[in-house]
Protein backbone atom coordinates (compact mmCIF):
# COMPACT_ATOMS: atom_id res chain seq x y z
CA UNK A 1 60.10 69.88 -35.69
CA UNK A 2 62.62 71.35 -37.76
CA UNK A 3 62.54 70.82 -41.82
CA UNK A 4 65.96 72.15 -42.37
CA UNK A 5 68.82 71.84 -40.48
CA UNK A 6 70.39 75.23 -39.42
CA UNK A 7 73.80 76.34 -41.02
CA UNK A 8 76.72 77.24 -39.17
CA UNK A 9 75.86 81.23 -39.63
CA UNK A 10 72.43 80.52 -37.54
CA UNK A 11 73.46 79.31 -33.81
CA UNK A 12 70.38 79.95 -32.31
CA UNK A 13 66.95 79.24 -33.64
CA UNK A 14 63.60 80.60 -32.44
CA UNK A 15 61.27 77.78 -30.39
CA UNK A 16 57.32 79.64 -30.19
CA UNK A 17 55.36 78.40 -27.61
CA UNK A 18 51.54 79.95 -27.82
CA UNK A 19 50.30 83.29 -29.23
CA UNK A 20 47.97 85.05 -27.55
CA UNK A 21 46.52 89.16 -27.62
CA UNK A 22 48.06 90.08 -24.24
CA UNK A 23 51.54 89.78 -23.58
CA UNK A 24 52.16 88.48 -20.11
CA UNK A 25 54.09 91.16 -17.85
CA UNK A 26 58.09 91.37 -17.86
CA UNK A 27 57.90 90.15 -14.19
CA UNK A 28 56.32 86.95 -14.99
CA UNK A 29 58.21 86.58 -18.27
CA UNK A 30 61.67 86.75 -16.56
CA UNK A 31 60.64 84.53 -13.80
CA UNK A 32 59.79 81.59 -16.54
CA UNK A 33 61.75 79.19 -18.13
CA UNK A 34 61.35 77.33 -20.83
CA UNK A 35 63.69 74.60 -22.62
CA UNK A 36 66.72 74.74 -20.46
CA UNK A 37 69.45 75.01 -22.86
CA UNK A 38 67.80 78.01 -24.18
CA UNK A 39 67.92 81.84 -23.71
CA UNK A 40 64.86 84.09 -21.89
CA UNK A 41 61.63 84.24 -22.90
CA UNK A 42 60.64 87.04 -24.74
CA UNK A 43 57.56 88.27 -26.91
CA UNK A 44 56.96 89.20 -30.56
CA UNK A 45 54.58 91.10 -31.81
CA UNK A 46 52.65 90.41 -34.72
CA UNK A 47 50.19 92.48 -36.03
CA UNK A 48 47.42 92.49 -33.46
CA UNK A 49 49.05 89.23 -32.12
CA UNK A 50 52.10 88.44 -29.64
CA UNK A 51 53.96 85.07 -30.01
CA UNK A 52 55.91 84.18 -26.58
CA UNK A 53 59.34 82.37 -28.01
CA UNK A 54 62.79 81.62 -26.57
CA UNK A 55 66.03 81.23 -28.98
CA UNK A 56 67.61 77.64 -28.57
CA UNK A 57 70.53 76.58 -29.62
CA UNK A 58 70.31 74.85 -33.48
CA UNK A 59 73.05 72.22 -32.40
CA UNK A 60 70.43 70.47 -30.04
CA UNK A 61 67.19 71.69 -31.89
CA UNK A 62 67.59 71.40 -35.82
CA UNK A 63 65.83 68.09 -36.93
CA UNK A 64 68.46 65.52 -36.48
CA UNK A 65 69.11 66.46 -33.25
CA UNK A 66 65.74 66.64 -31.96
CA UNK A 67 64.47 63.83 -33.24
CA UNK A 68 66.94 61.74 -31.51
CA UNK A 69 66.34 63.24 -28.32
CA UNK A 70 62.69 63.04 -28.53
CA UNK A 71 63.32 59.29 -28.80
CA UNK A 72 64.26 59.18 -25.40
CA UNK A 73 61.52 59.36 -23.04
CA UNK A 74 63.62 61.17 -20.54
CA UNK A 75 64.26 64.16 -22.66
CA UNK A 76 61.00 63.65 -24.58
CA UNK A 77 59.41 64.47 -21.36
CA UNK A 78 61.86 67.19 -20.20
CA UNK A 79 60.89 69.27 -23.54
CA UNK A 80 56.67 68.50 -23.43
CA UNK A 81 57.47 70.09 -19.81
CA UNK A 82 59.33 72.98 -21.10
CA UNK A 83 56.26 73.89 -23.77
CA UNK A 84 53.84 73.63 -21.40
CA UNK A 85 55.58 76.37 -19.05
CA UNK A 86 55.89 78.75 -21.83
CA UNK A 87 52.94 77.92 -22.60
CA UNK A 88 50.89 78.49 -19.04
CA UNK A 89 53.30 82.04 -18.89
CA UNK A 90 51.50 82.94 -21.97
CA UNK A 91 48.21 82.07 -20.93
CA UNK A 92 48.59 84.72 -18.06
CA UNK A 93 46.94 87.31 -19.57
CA UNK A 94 44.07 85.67 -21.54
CA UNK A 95 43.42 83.14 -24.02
CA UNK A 96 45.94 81.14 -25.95
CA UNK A 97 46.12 79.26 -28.51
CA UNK A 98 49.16 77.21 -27.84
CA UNK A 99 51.53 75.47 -30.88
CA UNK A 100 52.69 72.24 -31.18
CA UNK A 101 55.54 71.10 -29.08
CA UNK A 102 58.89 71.80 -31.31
CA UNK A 103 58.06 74.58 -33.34
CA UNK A 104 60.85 75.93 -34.72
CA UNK A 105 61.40 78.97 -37.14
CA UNK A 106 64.58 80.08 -38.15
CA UNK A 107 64.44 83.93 -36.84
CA UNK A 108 62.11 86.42 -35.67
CA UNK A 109 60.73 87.74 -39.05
CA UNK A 110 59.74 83.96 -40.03
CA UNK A 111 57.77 83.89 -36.65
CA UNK A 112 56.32 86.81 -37.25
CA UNK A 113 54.83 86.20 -40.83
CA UNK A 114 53.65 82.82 -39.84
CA UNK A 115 51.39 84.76 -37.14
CA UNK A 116 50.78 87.57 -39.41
CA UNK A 117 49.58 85.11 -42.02
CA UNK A 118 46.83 83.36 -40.21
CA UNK A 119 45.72 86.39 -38.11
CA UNK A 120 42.34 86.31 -38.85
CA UNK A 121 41.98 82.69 -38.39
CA UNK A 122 43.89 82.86 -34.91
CA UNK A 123 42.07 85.40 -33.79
CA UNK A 124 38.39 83.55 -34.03
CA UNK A 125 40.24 80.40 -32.56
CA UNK A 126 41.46 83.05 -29.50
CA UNK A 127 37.70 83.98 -29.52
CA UNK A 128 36.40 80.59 -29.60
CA UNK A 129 38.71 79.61 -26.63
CA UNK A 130 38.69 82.54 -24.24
CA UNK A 131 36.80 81.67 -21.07
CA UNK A 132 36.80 78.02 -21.84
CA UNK A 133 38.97 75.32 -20.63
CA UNK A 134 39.44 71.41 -21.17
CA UNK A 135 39.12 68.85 -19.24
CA UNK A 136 40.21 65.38 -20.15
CA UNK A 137 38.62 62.03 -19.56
CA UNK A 138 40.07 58.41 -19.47
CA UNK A 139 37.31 55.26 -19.59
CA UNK A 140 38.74 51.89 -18.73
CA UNK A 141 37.13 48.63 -18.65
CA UNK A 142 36.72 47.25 -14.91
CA UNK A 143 39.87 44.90 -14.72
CA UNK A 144 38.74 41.10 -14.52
CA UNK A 145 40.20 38.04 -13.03
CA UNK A 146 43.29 37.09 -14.04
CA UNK A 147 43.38 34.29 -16.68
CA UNK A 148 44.95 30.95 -15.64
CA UNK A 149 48.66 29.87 -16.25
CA UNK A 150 48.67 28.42 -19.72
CA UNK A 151 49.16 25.05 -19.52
CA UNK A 152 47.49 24.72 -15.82
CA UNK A 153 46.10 21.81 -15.22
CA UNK A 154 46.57 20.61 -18.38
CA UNK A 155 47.30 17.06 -18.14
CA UNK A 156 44.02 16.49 -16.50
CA UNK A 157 42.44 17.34 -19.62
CA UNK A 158 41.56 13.99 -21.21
CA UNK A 159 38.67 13.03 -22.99
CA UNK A 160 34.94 14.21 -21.09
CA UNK A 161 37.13 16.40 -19.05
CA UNK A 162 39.29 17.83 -21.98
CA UNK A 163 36.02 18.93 -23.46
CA UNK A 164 34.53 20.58 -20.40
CA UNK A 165 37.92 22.41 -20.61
CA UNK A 166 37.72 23.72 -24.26
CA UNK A 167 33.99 24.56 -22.64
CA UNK A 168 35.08 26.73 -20.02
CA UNK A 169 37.80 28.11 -22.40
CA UNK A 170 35.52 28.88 -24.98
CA UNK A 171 32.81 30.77 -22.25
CA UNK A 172 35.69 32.64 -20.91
CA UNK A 173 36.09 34.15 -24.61
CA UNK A 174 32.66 35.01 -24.96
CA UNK A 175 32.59 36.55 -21.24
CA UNK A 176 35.26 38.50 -22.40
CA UNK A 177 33.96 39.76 -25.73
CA UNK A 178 30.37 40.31 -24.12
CA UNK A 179 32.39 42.58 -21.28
CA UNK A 180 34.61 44.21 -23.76
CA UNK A 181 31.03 45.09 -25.88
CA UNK A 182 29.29 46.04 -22.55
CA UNK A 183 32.62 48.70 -21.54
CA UNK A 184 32.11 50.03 -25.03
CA UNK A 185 28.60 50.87 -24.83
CA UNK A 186 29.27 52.04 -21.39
CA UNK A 187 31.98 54.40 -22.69
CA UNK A 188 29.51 55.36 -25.57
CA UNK A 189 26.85 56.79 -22.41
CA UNK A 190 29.68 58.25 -20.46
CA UNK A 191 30.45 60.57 -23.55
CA UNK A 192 26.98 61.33 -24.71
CA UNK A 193 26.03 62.49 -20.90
CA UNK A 194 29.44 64.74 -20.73
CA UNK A 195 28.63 66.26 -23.83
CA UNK A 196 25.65 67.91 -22.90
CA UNK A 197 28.04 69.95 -20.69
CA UNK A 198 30.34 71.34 -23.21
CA UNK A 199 30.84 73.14 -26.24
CA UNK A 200 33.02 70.85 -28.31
CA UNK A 201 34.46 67.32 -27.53
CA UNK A 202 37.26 65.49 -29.52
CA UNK A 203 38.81 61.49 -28.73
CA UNK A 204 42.16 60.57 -28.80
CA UNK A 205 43.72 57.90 -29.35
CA UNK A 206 43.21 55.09 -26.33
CA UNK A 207 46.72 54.75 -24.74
CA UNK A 208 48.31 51.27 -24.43
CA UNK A 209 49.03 49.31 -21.18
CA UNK A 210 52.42 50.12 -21.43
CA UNK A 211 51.28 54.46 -20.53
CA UNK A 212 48.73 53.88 -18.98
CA UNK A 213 50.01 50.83 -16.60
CA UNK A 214 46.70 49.40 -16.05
CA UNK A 215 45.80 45.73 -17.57
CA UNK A 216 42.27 46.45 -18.47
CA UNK A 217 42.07 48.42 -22.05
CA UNK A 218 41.67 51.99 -22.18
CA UNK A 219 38.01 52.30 -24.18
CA UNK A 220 37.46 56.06 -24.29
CA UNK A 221 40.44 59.23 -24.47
CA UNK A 222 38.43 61.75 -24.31
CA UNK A 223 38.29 65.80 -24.09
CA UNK A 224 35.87 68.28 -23.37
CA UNK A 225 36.07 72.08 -24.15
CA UNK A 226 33.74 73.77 -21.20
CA UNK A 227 32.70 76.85 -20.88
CA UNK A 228 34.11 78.37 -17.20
CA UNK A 229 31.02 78.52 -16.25
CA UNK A 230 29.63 75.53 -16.89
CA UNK A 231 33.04 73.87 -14.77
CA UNK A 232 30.53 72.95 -12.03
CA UNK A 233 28.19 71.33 -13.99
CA UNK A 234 30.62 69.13 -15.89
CA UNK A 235 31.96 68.34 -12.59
CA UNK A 236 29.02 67.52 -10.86
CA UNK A 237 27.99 65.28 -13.97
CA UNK A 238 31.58 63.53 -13.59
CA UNK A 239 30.97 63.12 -9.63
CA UNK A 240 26.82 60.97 -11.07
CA UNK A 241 28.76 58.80 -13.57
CA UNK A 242 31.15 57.89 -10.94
CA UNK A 243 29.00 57.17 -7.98
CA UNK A 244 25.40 56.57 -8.74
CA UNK A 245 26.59 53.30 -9.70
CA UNK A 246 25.10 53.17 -13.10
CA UNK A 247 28.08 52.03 -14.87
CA UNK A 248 29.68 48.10 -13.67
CA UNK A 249 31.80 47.68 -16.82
CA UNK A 250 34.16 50.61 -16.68
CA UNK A 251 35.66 53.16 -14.58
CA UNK A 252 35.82 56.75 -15.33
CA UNK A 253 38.72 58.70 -14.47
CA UNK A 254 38.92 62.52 -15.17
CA UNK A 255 41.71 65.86 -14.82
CA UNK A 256 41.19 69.58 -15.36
CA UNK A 257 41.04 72.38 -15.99
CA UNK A 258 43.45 72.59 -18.45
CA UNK A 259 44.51 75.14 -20.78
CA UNK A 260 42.57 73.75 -24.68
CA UNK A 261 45.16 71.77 -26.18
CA UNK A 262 43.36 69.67 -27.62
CA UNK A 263 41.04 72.32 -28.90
CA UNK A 264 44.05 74.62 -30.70
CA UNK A 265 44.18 73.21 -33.74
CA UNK A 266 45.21 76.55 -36.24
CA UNK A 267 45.41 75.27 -39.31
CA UNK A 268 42.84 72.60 -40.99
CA UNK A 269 45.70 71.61 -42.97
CA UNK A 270 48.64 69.39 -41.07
CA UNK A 271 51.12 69.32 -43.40
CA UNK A 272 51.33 73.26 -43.05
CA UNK A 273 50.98 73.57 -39.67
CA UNK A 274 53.77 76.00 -38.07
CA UNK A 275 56.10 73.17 -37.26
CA UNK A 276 59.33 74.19 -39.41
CA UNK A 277 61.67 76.67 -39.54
CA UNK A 278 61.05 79.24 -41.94
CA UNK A 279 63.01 80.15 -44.97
């Protein structure tokens, strides 16, 4: 996202959505699109390096007005969509590494030094990516009975038979911390086995009911870089955890290939990762 908002002599501003060593043909550049109140995409070249980027108007991308409409889920969703198709066009032609969603410089030339800058460290993170792909995987613990109505019941609940309800309260607790403990260790053996099958592996954050819509927690968020391959492998190993039975406290759900996002991290440091417009 933008650091500075652009003045009225900049209308347009430079969005960069992966860099990459092979430039993906015009014919497949022109039939893209990326953020829809933008221009074309085009490519830069940088040093040994080409950055695929679209100009986009600073009135709806400088850092106020992004960050409102990133607060709406409709438009926060229209522009992850938009990244990821400039990012797939650039992925054409080999590995990418792509950049965070909303990166923003203020022309060409400040693309182009922030590529030229960390060419040497892009470059072994293009190497360390090319023929490899990610696949993502979701654990959730198996969804349980629902609890009763609070308050059901409860004027039964006097003396012998108010304590054989704090009894049954009190097991349902432990049931549920002893199935909570049981999906984690679960979760813990689904990961160790997948490993085996790839080169690196990273976790997420687990996602709350409210994205993931499901009413049992979310225990593992996990990706997998795997070599191409190896893609038969992993998925064969997904196919055992899933039907062999093995596992009764959680259910594994998995997507992929994708192109490494989670894997395209270009610069150890956050706070100067390429996510501002340049002077």
């Amino acid at each position: 996202m933008s650091e500075y908002p652009a003045g009225p002599a900049d209308p347009d501003l430079v969005c960069a959505f992966a860099v990459t060593r092979t430039a993906p043909d015009g014919a497949r550049l022109a039939a893209a699109t990326g953020h829809e109140e933008g221009g074309p995409l085009r490519v830069l070249r940088a040093g040994g390096l080409c950055l695929v980027v679209q100009d986009v108007p600073a009135a709806l991308f400088d850092e106020e007005a992004l960050a409102e409409r990133l607060n709406r889920p409709g438009d926060l969703e229209r522009c992850a969509r938009a990244h990821h198709r400039g990012v797939e066009v650039a992925a054409a032609g080999g590995p990418v590494v792509p950049l965070p969603m909303a990166t923003l410089y203020r022309g060409d030339r400040s693309a182009e030094q922030a590529v030229a800058g960390r060419e040497a460290a892009l470059d072994a993170l293009l190497d360390r990516l090319g023929d490899r792909t990610e696949w993502a995987v979701k654990v959730h613990a198996v969804e349980g009975p629902a609890e009763p109505a609070a308050g059901s019941g409860a004027h039964r609940h006097r003396g012998a038979g108010g304590r054989d309800y704090l009894s049954r309260a009190s097991a349902r607790r432990r049931d549920r911390r002893d199935g909570h403990a049981r999906a984690q260790a679960e979760a813990e053996a689904v990961d160790a086995e997948l490993r085996r099958y790839a080169v690196a592996a990273t976790r997420h954050r687990p996602q709350s009911e409210r994205l993931t819509g499901r009413r049992s927690p979310q225990v593992l968020n996990a990706a997998y870089l795997v070599e191409n391959a190896e893609s038969d492998a992993f998925t064969r190993a997904l196919s055992r955890l899933t039907a062999d039975g093995r596992f009764t406290a959680v259910e594994v759900g998995a997507s992929g290939p994708w192109i490494p996002y989670s894997f395209a991290r270009w610069d150890a440091d956050p706070a100067r990762a390429p996510q501002v417009v340049g002077a």
